[in-house]
C-alpha atoms as a PDB file:
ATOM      1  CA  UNK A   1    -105.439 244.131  -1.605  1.00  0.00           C
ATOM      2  CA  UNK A   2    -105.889 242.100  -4.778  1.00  0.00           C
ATOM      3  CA  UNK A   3    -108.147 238.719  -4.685  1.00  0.00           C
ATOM      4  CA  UNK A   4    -105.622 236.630  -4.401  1.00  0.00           C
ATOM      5  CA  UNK A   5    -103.421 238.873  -1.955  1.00  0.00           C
ATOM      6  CA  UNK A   6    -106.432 237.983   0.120  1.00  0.00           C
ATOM      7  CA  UNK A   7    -106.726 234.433  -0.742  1.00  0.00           C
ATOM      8  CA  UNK A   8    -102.802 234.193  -0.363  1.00  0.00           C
ATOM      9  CA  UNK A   9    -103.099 235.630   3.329  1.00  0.00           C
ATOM     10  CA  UNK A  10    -106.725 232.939   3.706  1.00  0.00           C
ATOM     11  CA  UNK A  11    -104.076 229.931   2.831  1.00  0.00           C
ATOM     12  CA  UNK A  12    -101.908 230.952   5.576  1.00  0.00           C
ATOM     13  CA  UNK A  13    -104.924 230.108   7.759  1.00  0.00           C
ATOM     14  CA  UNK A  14    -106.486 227.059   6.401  1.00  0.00           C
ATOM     15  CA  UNK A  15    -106.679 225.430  10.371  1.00  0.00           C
ATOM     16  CA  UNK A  16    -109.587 227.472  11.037  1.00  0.00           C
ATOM     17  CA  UNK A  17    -111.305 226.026   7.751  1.00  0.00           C
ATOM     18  CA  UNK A  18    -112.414 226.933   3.841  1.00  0.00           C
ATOM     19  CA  UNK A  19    -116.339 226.728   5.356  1.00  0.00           C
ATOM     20  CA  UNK A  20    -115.303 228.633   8.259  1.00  0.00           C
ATOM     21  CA  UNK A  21    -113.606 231.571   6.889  1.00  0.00           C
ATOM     22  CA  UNK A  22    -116.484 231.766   3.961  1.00  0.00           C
ATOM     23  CA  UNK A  23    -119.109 231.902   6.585  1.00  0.00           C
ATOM     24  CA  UNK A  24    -118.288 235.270   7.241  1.00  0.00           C
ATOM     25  CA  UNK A  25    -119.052 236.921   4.539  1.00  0.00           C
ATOM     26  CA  UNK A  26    -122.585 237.845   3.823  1.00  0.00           C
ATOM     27  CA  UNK A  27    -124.804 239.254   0.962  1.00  0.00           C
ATOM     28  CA  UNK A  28    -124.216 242.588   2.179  1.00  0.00           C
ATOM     29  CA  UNK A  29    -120.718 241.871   1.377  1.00  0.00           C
ATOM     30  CA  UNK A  30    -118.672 244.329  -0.852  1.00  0.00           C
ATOM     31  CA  UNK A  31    -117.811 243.717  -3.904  1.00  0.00           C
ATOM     32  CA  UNK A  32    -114.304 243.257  -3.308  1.00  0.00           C
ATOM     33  CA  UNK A  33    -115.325 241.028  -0.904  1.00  0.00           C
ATOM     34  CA  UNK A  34    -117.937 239.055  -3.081  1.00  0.00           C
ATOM     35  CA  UNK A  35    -114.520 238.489  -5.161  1.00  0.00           C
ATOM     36  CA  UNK A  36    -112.518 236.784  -3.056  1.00  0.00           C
ATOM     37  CA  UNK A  37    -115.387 234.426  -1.368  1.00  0.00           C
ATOM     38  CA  UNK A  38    -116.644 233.804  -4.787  1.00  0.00           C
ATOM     39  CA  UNK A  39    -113.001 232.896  -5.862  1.00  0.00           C
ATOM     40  CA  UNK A  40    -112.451 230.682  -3.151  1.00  0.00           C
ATOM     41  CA  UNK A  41    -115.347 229.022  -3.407  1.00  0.00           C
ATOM     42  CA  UNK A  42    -114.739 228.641  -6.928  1.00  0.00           C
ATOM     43  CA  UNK A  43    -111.078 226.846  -6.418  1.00  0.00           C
ATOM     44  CA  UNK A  44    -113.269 224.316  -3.461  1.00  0.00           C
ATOM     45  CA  UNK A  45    -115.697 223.533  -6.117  1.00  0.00           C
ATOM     46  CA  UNK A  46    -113.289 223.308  -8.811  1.00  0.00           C
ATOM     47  CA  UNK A  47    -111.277 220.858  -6.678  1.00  0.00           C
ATOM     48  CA  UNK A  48    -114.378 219.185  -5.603  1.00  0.00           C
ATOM     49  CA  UNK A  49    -115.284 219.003  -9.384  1.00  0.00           C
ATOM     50  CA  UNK A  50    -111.851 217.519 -10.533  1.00  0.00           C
ATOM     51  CA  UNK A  51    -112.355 214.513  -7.964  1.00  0.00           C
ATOM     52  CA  UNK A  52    -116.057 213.977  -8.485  1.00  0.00           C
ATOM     53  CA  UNK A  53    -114.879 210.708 -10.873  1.00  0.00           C
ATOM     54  CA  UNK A  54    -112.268 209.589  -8.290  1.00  0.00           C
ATOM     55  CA  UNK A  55    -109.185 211.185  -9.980  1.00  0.00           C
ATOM     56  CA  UNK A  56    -107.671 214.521 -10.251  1.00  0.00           C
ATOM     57  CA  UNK A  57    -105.564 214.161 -13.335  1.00  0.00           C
ATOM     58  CA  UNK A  58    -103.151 216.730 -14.294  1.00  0.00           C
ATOM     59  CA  UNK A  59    -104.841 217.315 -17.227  1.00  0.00           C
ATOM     60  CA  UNK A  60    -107.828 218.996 -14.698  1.00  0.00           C
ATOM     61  CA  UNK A  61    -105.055 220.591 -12.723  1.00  0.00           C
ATOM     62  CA  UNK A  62    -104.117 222.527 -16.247  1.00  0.00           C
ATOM     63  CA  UNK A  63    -108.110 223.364 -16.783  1.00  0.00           C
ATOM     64  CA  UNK A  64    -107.931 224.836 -13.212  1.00  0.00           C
ATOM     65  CA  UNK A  65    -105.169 227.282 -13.871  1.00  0.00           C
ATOM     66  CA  UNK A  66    -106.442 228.211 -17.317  1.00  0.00           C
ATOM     67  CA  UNK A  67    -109.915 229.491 -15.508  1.00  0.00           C
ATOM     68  CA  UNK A  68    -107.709 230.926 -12.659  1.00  0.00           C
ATOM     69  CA  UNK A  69    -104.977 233.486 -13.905  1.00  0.00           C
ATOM     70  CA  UNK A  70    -103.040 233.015 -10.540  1.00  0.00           C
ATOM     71  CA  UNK A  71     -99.297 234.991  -9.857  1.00  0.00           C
ATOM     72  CA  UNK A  72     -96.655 233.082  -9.365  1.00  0.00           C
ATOM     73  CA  UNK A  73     -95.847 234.704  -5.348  1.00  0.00           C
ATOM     74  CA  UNK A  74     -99.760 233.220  -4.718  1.00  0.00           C
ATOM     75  CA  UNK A  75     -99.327 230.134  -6.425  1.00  0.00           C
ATOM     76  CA  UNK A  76     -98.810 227.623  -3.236  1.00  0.00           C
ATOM     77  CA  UNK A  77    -101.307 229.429  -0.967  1.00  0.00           C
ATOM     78  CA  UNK A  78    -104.067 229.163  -3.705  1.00  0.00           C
ATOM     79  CA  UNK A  79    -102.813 225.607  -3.708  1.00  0.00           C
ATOM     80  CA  UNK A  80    -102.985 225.491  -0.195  1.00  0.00           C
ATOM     81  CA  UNK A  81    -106.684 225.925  -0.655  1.00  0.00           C
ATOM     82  CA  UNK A  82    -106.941 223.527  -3.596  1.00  0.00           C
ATOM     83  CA  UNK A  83    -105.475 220.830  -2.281  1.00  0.00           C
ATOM     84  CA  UNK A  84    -107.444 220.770   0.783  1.00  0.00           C
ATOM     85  CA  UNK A  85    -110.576 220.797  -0.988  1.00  0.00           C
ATOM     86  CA  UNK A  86    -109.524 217.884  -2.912  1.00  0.00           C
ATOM     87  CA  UNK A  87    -109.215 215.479  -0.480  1.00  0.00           C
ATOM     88  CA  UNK A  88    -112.833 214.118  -0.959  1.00  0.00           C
ATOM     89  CA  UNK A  89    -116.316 215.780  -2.967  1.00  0.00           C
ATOM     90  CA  UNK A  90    -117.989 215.683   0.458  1.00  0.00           C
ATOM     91  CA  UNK A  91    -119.752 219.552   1.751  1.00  0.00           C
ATOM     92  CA  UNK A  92    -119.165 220.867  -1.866  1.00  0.00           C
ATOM     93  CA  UNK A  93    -123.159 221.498  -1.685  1.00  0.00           C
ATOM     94  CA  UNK A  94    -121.348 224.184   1.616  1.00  0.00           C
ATOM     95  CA  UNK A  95    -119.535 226.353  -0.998  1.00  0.00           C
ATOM     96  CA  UNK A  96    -122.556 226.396  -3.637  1.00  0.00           C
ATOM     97  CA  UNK A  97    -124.859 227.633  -0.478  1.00  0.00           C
ATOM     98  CA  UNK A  98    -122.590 230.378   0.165  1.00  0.00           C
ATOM     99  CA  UNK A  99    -122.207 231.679  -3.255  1.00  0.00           C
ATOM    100  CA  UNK A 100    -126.163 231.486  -3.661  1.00  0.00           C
ATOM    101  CA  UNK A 101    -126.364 233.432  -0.489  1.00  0.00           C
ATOM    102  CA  UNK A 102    -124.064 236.208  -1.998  1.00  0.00           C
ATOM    103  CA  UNK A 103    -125.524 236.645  -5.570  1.00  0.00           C
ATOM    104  CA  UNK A 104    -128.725 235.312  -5.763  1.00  0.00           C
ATOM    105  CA  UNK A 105    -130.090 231.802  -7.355  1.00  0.00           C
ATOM    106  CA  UNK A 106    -130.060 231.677 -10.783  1.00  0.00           C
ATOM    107  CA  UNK A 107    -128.099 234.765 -10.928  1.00  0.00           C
ATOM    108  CA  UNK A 108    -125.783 234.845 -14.585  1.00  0.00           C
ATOM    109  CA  UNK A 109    -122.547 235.197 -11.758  1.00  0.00           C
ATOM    110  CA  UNK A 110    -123.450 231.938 -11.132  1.00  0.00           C
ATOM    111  CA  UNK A 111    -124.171 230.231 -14.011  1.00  0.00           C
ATOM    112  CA  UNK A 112    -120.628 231.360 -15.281  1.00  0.00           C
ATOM    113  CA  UNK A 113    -119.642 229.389 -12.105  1.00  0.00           C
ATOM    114  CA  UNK A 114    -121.457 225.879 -14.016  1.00  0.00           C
ATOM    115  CA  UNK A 115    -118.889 227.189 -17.136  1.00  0.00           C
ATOM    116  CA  UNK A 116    -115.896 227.147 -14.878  1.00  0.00           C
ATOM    117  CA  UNK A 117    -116.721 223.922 -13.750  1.00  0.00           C
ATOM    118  CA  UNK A 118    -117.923 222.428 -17.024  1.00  0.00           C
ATOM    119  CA  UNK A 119    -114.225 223.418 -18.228  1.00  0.00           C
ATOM    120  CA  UNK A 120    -112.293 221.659 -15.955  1.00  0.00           C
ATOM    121  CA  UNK A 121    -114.383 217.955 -16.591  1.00  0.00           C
ATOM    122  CA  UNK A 122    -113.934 218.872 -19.745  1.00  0.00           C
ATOM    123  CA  UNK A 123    -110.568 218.986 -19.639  1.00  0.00           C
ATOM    124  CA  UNK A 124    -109.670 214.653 -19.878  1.00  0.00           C
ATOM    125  CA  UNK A 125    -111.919 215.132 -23.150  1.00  0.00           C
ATOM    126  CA  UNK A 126    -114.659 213.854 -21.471  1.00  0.00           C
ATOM    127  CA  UNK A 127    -117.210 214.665 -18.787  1.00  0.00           C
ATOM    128  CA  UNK A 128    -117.775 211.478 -16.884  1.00  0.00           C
ATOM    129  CA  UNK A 129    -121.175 210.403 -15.386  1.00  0.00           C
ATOM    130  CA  UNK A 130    -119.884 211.142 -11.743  1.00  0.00           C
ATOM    131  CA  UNK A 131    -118.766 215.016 -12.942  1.00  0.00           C
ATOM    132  CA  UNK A 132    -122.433 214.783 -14.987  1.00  0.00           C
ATOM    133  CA  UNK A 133    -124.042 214.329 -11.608  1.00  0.00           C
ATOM    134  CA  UNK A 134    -122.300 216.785  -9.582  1.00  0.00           C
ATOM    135  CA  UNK A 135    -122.529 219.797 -12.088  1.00  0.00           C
ATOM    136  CA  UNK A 136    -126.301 219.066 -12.131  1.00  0.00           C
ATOM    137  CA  UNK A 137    -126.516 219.151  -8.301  1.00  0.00           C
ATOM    138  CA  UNK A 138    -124.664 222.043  -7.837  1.00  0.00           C
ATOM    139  CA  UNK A 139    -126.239 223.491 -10.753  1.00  0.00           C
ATOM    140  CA  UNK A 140    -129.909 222.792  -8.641  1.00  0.00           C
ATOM    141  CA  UNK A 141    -127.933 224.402  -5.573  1.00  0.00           C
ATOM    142  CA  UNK A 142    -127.693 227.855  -7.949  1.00  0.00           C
ATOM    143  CA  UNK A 143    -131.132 227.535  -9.026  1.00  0.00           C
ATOM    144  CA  UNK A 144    -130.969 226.069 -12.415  1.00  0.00           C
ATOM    145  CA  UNK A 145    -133.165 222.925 -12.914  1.00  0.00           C
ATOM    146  CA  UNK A 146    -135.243 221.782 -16.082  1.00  0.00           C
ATOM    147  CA  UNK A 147    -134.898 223.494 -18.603  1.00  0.00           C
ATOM    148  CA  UNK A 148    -132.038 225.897 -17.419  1.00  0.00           C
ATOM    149  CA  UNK A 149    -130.054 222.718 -16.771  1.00  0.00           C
ATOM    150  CA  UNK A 150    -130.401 221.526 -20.361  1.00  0.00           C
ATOM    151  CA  UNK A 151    -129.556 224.801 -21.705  1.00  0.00           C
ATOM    152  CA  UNK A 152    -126.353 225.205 -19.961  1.00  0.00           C
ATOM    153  CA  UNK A 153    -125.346 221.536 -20.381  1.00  0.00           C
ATOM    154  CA  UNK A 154    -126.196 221.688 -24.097  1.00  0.00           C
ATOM    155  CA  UNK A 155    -123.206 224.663 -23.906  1.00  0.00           C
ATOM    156  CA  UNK A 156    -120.871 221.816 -23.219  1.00  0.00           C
ATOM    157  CA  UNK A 157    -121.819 218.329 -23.438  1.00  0.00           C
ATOM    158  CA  UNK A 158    -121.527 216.950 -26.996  1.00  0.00           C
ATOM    159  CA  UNK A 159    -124.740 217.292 -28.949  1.00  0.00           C
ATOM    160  CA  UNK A 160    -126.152 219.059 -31.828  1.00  0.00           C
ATOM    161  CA  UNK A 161    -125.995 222.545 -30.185  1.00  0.00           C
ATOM    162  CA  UNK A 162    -130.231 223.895 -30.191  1.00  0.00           C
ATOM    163  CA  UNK A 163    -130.003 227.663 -30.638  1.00  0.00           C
ATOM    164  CA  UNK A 164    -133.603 227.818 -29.118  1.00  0.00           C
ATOM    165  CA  UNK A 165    -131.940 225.752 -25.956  1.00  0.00           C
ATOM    166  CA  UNK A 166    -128.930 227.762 -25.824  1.00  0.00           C
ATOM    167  CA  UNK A 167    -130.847 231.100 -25.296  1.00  0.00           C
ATOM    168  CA  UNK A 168    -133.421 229.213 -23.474  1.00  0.00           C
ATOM    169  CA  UNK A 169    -136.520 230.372 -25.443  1.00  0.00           C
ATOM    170  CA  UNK A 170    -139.464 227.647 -26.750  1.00  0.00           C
ATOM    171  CA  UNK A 171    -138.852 226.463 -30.538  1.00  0.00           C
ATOM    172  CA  UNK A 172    -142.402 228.502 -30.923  1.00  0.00           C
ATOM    173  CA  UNK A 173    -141.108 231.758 -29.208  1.00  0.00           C
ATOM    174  CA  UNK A 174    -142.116 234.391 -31.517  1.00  0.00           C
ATOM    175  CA  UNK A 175    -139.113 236.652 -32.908  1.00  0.00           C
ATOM    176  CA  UNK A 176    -139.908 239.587 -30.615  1.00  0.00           C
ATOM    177  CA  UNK A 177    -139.903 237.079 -27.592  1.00  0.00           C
ATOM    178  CA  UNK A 178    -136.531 235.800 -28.553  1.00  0.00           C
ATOM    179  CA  UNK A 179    -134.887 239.497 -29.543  1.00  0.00           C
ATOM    180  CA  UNK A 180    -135.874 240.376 -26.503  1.00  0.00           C
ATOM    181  CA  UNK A 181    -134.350 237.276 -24.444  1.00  0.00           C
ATOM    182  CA  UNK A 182    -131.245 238.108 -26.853  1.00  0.00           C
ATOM    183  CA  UNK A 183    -130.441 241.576 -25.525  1.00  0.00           C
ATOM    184  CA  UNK A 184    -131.593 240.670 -21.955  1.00  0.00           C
ATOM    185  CA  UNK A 185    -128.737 237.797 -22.015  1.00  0.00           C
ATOM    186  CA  UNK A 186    -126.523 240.530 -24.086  1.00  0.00           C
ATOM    187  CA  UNK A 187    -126.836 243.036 -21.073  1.00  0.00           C
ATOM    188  CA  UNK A 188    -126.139 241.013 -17.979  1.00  0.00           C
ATOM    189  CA  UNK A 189    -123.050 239.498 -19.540  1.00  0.00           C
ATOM    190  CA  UNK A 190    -121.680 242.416 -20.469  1.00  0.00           C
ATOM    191  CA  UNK A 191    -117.933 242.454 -18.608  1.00  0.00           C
ATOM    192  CA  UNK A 192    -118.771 245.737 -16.606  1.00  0.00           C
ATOM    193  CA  UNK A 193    -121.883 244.329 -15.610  1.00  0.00           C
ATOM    194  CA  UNK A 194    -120.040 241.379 -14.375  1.00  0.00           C
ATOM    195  CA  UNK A 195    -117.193 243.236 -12.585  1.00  0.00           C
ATOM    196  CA  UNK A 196    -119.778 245.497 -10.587  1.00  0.00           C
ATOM    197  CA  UNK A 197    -121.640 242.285  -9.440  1.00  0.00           C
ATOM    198  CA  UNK A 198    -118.538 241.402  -7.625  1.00  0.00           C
ATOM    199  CA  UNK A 199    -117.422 238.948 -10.041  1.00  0.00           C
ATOM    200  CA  UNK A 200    -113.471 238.975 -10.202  1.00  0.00           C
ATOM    201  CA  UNK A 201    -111.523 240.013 -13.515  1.00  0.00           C
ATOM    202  CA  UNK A 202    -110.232 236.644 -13.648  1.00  0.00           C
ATOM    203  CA  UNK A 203    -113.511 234.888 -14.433  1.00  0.00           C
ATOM    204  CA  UNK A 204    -115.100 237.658 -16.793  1.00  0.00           C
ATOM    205  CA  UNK A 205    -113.675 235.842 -19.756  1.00  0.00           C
ATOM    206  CA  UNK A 206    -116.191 232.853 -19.104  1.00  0.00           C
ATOM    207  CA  UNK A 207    -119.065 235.169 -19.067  1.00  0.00           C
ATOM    208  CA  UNK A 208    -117.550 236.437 -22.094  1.00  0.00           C
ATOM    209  CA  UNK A 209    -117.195 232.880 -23.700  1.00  0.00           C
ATOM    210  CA  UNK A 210    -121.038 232.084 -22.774  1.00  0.00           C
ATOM    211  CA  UNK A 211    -121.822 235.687 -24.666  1.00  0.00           C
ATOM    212  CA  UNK A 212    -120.003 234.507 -27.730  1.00  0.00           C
ATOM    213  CA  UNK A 213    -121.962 231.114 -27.562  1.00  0.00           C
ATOM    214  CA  UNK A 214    -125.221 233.045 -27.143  1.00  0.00           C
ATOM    215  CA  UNK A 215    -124.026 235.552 -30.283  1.00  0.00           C
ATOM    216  CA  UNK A 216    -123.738 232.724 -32.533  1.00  0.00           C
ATOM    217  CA  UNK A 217    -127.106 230.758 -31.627  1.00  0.00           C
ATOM    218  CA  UNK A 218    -129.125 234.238 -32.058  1.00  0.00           C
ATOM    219  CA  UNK A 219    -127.314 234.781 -35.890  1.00  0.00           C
ATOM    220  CA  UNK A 220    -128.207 231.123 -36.196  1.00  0.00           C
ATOM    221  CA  UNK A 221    -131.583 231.792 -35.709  1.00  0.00           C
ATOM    222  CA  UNK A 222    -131.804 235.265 -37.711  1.00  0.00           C
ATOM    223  CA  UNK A 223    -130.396 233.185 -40.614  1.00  0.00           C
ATOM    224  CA  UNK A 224    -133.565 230.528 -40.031  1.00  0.00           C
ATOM    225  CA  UNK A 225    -135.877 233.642 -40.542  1.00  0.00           C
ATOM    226  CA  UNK A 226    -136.972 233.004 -36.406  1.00  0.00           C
ATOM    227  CA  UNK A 227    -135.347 236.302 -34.901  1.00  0.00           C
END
């Protein structure tokens, strides 16, 4: 059964509930398993996300299906889903919980979650204060505060991108410090890495986009002699 086989058989369900049917799934979950829950909770969050400024425009409807690749015989049932999740923002911080209890806070899985999200309030051309102040909540929920939270916001909000923020190393770090914070970065976004944490095909390309971000801030700072 493919992840959304299993999501398109979910829909077909939805009066027992999105928070109900997550519940039972647990950390010990497969990874095939750890697909589909992360995938659902994905499309509640997303929908969550697109209403967080009152409005889901069809521009964030686009950005949804761009981060999820979905067949056209699952279409409705995935939309099923979405459109439930829509109705209102309220018990999104229900779906981060559950993904946090599957992977782990501040696990990379979840901060290519934050990238998904950042992509669809992204997608009106700008992120509005509302979506600002979800993605940072839910972005808490999965462990990243402080200075994680700048670092992945500076990924997508415009500003003058820091390559010392993007790989989340101190402007002093020495250049062993920061080669080393390089290749640990390098490793767990690595697409196999990512598909044996559970994390479905569909959503390997944003771990992939955060890779090529991190690539260029590390050249950036081997050509300003600090790597």
């Amino acid at each position: 059964m493919t992840v959304w086989s299993g999501i398109s058989e979910f829909g077909h369900n939805l009066s027992e509930g999105i928070t109900h049917t997550l519940g039972r799934f647990s950390a010990k979950s497969k990874p095939p398993e750890k697909s589909m829950v992360f995938t659902i909770a994905m499309i509640a969050l997303g929908a969550k996300m697109a209403k967080a400024d009152g409005l889901v425009t069809d521009e964030e409807v686009v950005a949804f299906s761009q981060v999820f690749h979905v067949p056209e015989k699952d279409r409705a049932a995935v939309n099923r889903v979405f459109n439930q999740a829509k109705q209102d923002i309220a018990g999104y911080e229900i779906y981060a919980a559950q993904v946090v209890k599957l992977f782990g806070k501040k696990s990379h899985v979840l901060e290519s979650v934050v990238d998904g999200l950042f992509h669809i309030a992204k997608a009106d051309n700008a992120v509005h204060p509302e979506e600002l102040a979800f993605l940072e909540h839910v972005a808490a929920i999965f462990g990243f505060e402080g200075a994680d939270w700048l670092r992945i916001r500076a990924r997508h909000v415009a500003m003058k991108d820091d390559p010392f923020e993007i790989l989340g190393v101190a402007h002093d770090a020495k250049p062993a410090v920061i080669k080393k914070r390089y290749k640990d970065l390098a490793k767990e976004l690595h697409p196999d890495k990512q598909i044996a944490a559970g994390v479905p095909k569909e959503m390997v390309r944003l771990a992939t986009d955060r890779l090529a971000h991190i690539n260029a801030a590390y050249n950036e700072l081997q050509r300003m002699g600090a790597a």
